[in-house]
Protein backbone atom coordinates (compact mmCIF):
# COMPACT_ATOMS: atom_id res chain seq x y z
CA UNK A 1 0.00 0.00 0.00
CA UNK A 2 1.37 3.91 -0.67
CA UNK A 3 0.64 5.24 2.64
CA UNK A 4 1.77 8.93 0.69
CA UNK A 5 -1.03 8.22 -1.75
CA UNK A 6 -4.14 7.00 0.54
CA UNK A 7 -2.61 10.06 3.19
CA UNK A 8 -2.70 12.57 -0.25
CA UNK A 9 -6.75 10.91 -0.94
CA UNK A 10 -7.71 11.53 2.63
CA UNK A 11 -6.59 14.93 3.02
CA UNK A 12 -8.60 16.00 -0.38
CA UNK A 13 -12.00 13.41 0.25
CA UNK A 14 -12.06 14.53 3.73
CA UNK A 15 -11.98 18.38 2.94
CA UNK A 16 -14.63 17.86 0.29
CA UNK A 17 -16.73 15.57 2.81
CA UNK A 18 -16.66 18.68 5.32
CA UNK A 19 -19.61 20.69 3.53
CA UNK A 20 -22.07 17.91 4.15
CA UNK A 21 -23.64 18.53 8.15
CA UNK A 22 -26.22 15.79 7.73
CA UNK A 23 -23.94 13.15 10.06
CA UNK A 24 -25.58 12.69 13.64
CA UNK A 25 -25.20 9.08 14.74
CA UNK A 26 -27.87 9.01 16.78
CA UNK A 27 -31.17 6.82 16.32
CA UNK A 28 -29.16 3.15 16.21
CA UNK A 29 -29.14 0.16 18.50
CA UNK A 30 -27.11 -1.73 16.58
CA UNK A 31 -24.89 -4.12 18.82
CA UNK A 32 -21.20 -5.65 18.78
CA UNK A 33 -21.67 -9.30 17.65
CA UNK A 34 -19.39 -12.34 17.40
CA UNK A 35 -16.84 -10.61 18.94
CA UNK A 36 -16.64 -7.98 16.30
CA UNK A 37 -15.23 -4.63 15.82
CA UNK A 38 -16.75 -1.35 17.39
CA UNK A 39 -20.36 -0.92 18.80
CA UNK A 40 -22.79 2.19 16.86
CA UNK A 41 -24.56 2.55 20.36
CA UNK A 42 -20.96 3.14 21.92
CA UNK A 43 -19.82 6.67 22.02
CA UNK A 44 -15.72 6.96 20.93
CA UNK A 45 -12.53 13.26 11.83
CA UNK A 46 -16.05 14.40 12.54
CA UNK A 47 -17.82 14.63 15.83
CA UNK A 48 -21.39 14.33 15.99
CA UNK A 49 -23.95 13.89 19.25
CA UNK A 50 -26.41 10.75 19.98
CA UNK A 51 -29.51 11.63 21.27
CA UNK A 52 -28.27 11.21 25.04
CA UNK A 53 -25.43 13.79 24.35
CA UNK A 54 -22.79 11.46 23.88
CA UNK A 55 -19.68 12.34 21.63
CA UNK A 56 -19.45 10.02 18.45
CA UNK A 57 -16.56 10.19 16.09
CA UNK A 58 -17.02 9.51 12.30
CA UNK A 59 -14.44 8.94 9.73
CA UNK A 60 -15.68 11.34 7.32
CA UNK A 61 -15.14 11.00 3.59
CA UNK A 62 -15.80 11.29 -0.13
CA UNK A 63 -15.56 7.89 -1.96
CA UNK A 64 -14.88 10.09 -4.36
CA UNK A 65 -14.63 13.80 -5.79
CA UNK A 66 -15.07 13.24 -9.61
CA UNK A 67 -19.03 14.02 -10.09
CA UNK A 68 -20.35 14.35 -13.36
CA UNK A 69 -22.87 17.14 -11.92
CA UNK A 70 -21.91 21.22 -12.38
CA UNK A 71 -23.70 21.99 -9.45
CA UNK A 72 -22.80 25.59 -9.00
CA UNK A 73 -22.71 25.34 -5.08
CA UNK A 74 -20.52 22.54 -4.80
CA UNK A 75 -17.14 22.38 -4.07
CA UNK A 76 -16.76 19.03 -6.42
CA UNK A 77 -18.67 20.26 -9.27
CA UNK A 78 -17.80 19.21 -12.34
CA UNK A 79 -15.92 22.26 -13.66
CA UNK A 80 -14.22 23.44 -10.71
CA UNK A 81 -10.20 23.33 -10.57
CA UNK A 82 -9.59 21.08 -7.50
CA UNK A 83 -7.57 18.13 -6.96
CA UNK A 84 -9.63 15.14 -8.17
CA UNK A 85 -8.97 11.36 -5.72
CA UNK A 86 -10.86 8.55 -5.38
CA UNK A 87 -10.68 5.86 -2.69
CA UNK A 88 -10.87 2.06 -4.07
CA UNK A 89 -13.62 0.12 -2.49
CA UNK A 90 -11.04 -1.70 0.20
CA UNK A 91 -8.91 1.36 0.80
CA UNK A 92 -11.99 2.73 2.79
CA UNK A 93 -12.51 -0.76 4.29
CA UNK A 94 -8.99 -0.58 5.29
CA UNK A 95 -9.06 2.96 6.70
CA UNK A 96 -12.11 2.42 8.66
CA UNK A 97 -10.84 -0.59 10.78
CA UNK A 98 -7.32 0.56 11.22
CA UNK A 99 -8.94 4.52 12.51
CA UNK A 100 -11.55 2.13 14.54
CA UNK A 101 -8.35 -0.17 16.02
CA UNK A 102 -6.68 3.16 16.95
CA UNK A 103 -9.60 4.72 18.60
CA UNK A 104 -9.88 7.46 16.53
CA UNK A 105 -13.33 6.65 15.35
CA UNK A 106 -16.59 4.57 16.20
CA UNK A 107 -18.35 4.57 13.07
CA UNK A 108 -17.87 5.81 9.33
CA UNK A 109 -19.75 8.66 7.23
CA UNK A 110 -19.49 7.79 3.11
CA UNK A 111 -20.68 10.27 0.42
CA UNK A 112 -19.45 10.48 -3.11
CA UNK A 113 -19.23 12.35 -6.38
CA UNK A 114 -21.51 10.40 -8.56
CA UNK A 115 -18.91 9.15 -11.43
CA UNK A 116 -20.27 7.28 -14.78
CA UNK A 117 -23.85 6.99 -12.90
CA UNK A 118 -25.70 6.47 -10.06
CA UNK A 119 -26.15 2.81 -9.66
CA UNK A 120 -21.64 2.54 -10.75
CA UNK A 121 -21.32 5.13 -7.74
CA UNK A 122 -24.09 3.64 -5.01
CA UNK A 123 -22.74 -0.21 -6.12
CA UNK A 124 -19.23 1.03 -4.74
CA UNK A 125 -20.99 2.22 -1.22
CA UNK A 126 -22.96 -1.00 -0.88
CA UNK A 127 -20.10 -2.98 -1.22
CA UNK A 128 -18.05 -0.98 1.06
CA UNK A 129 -20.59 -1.38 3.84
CA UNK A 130 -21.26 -4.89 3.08
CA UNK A 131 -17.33 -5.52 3.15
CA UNK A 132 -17.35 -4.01 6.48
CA UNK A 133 -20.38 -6.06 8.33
CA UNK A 134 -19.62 -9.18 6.54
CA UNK A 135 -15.52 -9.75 5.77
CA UNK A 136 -14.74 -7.33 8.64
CA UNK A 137 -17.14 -8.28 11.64
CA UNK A 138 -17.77 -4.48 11.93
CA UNK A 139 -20.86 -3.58 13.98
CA UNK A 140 -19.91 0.33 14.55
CA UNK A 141 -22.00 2.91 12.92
CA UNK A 142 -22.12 3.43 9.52
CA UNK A 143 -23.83 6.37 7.63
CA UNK A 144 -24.15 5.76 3.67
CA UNK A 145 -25.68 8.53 1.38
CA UNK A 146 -28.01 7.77 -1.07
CA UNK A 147 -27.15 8.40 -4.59
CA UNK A 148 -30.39 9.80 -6.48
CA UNK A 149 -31.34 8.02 -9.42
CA UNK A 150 -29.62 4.03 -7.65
CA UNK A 151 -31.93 1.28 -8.32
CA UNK A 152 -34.37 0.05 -5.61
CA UNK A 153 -32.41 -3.05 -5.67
CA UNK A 154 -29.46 -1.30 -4.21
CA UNK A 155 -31.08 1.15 -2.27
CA UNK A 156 -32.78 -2.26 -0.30
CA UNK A 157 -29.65 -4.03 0.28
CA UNK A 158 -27.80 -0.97 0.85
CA UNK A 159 -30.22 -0.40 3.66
CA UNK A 160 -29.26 -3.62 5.46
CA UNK A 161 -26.05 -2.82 6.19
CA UNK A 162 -25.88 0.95 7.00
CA UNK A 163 -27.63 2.27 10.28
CA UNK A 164 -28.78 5.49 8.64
CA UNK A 165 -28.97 6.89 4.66
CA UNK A 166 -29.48 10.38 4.01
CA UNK A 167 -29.90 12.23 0.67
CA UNK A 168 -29.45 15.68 0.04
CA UNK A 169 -32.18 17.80 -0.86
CA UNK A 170 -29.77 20.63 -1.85
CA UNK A 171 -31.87 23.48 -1.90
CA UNK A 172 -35.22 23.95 -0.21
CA UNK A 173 -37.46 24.82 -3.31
CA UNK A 174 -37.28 23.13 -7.02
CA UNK A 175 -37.57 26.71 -8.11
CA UNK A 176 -33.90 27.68 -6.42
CA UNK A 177 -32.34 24.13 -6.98
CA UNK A 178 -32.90 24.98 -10.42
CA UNK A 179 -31.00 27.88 -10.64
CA UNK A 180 -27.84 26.64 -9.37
CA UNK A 181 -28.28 22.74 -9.97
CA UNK A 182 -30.48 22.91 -13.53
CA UNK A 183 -29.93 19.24 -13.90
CA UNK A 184 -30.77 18.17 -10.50
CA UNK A 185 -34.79 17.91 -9.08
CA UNK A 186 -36.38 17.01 -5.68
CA UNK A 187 -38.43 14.21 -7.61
CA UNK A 188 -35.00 12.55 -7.74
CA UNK A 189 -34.90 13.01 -3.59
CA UNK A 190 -38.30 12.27 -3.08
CA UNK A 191 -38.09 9.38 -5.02
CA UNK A 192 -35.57 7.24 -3.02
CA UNK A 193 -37.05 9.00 0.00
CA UNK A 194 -40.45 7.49 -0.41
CA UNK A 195 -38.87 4.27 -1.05
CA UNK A 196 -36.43 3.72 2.05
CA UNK A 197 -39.12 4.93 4.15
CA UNK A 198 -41.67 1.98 2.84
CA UNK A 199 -39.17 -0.50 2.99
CA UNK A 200 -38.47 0.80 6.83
CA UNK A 201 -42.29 0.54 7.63
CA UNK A 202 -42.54 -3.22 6.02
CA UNK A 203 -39.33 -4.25 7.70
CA UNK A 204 -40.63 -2.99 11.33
CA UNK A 205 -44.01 -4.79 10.59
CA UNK A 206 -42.48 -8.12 9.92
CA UNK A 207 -40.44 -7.88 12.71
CA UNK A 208 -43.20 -7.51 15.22
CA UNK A 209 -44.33 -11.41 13.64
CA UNK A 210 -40.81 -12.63 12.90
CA UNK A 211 -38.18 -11.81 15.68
CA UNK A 212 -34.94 -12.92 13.11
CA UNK A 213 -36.07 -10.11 10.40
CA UNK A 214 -32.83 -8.08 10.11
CA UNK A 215 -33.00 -4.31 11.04
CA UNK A 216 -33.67 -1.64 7.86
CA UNK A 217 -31.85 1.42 8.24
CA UNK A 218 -32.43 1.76 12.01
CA UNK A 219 -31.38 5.73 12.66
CA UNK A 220 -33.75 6.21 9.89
CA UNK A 221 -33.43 9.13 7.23
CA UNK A 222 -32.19 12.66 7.01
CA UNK A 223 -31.71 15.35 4.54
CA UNK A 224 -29.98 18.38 4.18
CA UNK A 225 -30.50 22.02 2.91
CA UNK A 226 -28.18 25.02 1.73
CA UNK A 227 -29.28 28.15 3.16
CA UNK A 228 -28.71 30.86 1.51
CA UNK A 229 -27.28 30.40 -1.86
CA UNK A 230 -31.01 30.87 -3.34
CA UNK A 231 -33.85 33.76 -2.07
CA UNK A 232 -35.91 31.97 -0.39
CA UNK A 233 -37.17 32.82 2.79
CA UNK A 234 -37.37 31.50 6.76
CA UNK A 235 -41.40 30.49 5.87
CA UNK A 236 -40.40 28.65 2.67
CA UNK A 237 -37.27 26.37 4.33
CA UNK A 238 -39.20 25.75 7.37
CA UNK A 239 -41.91 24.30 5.46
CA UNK A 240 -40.52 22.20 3.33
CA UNK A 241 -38.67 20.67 6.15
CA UNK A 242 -42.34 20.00 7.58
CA UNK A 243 -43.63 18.40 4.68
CA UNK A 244 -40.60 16.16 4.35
CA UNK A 245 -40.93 15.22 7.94
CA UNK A 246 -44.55 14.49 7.58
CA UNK A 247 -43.99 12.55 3.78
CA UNK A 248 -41.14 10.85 4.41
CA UNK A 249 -41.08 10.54 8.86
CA UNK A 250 -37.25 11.68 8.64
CA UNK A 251 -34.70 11.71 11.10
CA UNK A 252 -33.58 14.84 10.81
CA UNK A 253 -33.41 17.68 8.47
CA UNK A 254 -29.84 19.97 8.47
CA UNK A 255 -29.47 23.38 7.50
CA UNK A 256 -26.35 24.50 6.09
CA UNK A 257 -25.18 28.26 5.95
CA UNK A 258 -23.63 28.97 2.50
CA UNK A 259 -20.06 28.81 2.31
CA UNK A 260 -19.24 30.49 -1.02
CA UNK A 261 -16.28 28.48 -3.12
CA UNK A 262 -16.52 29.20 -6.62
CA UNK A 263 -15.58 32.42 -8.26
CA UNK A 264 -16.84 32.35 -11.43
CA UNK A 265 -20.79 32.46 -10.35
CA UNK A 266 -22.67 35.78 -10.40
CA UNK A 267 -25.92 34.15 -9.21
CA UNK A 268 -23.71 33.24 -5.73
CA UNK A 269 -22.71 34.89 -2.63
CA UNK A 270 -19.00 36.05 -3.65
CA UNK A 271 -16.18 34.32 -1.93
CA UNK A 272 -15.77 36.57 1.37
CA UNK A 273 -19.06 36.62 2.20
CA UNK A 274 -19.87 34.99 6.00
CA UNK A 275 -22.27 32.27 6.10
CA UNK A 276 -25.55 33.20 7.46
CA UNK A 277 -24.59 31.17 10.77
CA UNK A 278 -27.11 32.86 12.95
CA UNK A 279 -30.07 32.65 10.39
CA UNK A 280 -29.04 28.85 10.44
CA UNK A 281 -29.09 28.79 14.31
CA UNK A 282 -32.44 30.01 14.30
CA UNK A 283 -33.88 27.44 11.86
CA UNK A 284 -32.30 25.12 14.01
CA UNK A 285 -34.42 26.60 17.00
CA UNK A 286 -37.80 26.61 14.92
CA UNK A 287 -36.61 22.78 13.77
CA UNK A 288 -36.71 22.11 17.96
CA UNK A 289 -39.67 24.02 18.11
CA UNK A 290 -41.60 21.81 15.69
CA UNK A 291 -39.94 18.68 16.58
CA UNK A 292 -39.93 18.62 20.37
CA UNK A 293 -42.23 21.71 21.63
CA UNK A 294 -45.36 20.93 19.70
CA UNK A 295 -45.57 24.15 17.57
CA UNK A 296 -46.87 24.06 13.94
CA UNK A 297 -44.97 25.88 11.46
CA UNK A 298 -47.87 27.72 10.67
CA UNK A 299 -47.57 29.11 14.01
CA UNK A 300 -43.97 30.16 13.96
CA UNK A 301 -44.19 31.44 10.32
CA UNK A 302 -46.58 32.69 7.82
CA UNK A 303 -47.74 35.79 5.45
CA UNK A 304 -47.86 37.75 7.91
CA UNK A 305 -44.53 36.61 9.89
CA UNK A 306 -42.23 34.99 6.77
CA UNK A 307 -38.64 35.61 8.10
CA UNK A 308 -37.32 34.76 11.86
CA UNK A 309 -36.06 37.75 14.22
CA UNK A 310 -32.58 37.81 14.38
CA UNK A 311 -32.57 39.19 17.85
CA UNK A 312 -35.05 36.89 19.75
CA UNK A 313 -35.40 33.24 19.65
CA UNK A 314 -38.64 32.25 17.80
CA UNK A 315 -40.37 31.10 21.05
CA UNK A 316 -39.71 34.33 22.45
CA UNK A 317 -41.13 35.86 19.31
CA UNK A 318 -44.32 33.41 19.05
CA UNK A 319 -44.78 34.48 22.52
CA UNK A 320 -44.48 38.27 22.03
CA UNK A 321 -46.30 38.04 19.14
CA UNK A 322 -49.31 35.84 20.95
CA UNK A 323 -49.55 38.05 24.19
CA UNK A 324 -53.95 36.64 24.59
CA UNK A 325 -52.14 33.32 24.81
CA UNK A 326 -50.53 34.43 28.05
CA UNK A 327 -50.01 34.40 31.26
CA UNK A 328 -50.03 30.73 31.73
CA UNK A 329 -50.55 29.32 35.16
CA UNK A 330 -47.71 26.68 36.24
CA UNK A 331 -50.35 25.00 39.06
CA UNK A 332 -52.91 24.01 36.18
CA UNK A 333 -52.21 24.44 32.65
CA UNK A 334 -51.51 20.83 30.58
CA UNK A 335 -47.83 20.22 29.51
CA UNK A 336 -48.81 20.93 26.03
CA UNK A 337 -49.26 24.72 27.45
CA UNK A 338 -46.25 24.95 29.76
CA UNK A 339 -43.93 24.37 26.43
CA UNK A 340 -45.21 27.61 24.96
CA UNK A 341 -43.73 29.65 27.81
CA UNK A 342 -40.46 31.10 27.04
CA UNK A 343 -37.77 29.91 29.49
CA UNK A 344 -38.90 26.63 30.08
CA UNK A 345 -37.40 23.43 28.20
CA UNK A 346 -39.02 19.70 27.64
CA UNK A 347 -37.54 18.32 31.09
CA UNK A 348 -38.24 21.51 32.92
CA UNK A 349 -41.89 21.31 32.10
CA UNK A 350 -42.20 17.47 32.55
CA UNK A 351 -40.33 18.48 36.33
CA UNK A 352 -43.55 20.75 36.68
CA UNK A 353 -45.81 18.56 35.78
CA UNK A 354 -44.53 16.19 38.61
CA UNK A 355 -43.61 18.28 41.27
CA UNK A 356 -47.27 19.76 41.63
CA UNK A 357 -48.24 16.59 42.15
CA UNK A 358 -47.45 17.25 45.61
CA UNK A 359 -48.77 21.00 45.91
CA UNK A 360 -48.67 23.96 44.26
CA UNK A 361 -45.74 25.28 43.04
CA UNK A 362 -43.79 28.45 43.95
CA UNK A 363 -41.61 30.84 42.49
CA UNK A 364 -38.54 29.67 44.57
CA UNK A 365 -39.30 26.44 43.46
CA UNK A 366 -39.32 27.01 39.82
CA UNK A 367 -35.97 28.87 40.21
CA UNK A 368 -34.99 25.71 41.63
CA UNK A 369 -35.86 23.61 38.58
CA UNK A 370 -33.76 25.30 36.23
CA UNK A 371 -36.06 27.41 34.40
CA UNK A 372 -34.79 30.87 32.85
CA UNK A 373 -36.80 32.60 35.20
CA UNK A 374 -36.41 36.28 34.58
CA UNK A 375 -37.75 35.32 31.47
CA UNK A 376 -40.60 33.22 32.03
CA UNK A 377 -42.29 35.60 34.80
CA UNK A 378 -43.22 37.58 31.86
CA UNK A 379 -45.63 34.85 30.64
CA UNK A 380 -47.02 33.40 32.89
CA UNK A 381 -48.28 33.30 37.37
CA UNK A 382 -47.52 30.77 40.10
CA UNK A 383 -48.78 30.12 43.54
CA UNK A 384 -47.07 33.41 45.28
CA UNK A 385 -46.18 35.45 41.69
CA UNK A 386 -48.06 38.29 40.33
CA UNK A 387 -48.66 38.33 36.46
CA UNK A 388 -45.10 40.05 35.10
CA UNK A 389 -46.58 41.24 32.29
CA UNK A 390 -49.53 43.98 33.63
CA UNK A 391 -49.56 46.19 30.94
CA UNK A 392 -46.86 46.40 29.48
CA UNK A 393 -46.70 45.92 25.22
CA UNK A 394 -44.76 43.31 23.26
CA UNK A 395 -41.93 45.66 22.69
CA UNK A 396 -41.60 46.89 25.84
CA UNK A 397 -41.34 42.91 27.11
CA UNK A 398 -38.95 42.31 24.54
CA UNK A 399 -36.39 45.06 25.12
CA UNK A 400 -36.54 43.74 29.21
CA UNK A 401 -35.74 40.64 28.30
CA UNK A 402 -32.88 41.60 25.82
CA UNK A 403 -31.37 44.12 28.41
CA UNK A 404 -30.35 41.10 30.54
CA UNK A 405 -30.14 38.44 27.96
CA UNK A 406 -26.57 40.10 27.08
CA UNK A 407 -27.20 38.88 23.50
CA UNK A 408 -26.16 35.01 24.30
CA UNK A 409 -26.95 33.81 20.53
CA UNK A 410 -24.74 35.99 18.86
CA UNK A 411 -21.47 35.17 21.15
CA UNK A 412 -21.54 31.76 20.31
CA UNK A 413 -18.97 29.50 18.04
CA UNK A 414 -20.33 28.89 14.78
CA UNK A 415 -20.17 25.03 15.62
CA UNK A 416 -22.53 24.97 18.64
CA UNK A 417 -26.76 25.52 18.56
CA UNK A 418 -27.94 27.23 21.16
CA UNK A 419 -31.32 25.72 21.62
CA UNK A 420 -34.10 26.78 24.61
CA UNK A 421 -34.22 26.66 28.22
């Protein structure tokens, strides 16, 4: 083996692997067997977070960075001036155990260029994934991309072997993946979509009757969108990502700030220009919003509302924007209700729920439970609390709130989410 030539294909397939953000491990159970290598529920160069917190690394990589695509947003486009590489099917077999044997890595994340066509480039994926379970014993997590326009024959078998597939929905309306991508379409997303997410629902119900049926893509789906490359706005991303969690019951949906890389595109960003990091943080928010607070996009966005505030988190702007809504009372209102107060996270309001139980609850008590206090008295009344919010108008609420905030969101590294209290 040239150990200058697979270091040279690393160092160019990793660097073109780092645009893609749609590589949580989380969602899969799947256990060390036979005395086998690694363990995808086992926590361990990319980092991403299981559900419980825990720290996973990924060896992420290209197969390849040949494509035969001219994306314009894409860093391996077809006529861009980089370095091409591509990895042979066992050199990423190869790489993968020796990273796992060194602890540098629990589980693998493989994308590629599509080169000659898509069932030549998801073939190569399948195999390498297959290789790994079967040849290698390798029960660590492995995250395969789905190449639009593979066969359903590969897309089925391919699903046996890795723990989660994604596929990249590129931009969040046909109308803007057209201008930058004209040969690309979201039928060819949907398409595979629709079809891994059957195969998951026939798999699960023939496992409930026949305990030996092997697992289908347990961490399930996810997809990915480039934010701001194209004009849409917060109301347009946000619900597309709700119909493709409602079509297709996906993992996850990622939203990626533009990074411009090309210079020769007029349509783009220019190459200087900072990624929108904080309008990505706050689709992230409205994401946790709809996902784990029970809010309907409809709620967080529409005509009237179509772009998130920059300054305020969009619970805090749902709230101010909702004011009849309010003041919630802690002592009787359902969970659904305690959600929509700003301040107060998932386990916070399931510690409510419990604790009054056993009485009513007080302010010292909430303080006690973690809850951003100074700015949930604004919303809603306890057992010894008097209503926060009197009179006083949405904007006069908001600038309180901001004035000892200190502006949290916008101090942040670019690589951490800020989500709610």
């Amino acid at each position: 083996m040239n150990f200058d030539r697979i270091d040279e294909k690393l160092s160019i397939l990793a660097d073109a692997a780092k645009y893609d953000v749609s590589c949580s491990s989380s969602g899969s159970k799947r256990q060390n067997q036979n005395k086998g290598l690694g363990n995808a529920s086992m926590s361990g160069i990319c980092h991403s977070f299981t559900e419980d917190g825990r720290c996973v690394s990924l060896l992420k990589i290209l197969l390849t960075n040949h494509c035969i695509y001219d994306c314009a947003f894409c860093v391996s486009r077809k006529s861009n001036d980089v370095k091409r590489a591509a990895f042979t099917v066992q050199e990423v077999v190869d790489l993968t155990i020796n990273f796992y044997r060194r602890n540098y890595i629990e589980g693998l994340f493989l994308s590629s260029g599509i080169f000659k066509n898509a069932d030549f480039t998801m073939e190569r994926l399948l195999l390498i994934a297959k290789k790994l379970r079967l040849e290698e014993n390798f029960n660590g997590y492995i995250h395969l991309k789905t190449i639009p326009g593979a066969s359903d024959e590969l897309l089925k078998e391919a699903g046996l072997y890795a723990d989660r597939m994604s596929i990249n929905l590129e931009m969040p309306t046909e109308k803007g993946l057209k201008l930058v991508a004209p040969e690309k379409s979201h039928e060819d997303v949907k398409k595979p979509l629709g079809f891994i997410h059957e195969q998951r629902v026939e798999f699960n119900a023939e496992r409930k009757l026949i305990k030996s049926t092997p697992t289908f893509v347990p961490a399930g789906q996810s997809t990915q969108m480039v934010i701001g490359a194209t004009p849409e706005n917060d109301m347009q991303i946000m619900y597309t990502a709700n119909q493709y969690y409602n079509d297709f019951q996906l993992k996850r949906v990622y939203y990626s700030g533009f990074i411009p890389i090309n210079h020769n595109d007029n349509m783009l960003p220019s190459i200087g220009t900072q990624p929108p990091l904080l309008r990505e943080n706050r689709l992230y928010q409205t994401d946790w919003l709809m996902r784990f607070y029970q809010f309907d996009v409809t709620e967080i966005l529409n005509q009237q509302n179509p772009h998130l505030d920059t300054d305020i988190d969009p619970k805090l702007s749902y709230a101010l924007r909702n004011l009849h809504v309010y003041p919630i009372d802690i002592n009787t209102a359902d969970y659904h209700l305690i959600l929509r107060i700003p301040g107060i996270g998932v386990q916070s309001a399931k510690k409510i729920v419990t604790a009054r139980k056993f009485g009513k609850i007080y302010s010292y008590q909430l303080k006690r439970l973690g809850i951003a206090y100074n700015r949930a008295k604004f919303f809603m009344t306890c057992a010894d609390d008097q209503f926060q919010q009197k009179d006083l108008l949405g904007s006069q609420i908001k600038n309180r709130i901001l004035s000892f905030s200190k502006s949290k969101y916008l101090k942040n590294q670019p690589n951490q989410l800020n989500l709610f209290d």
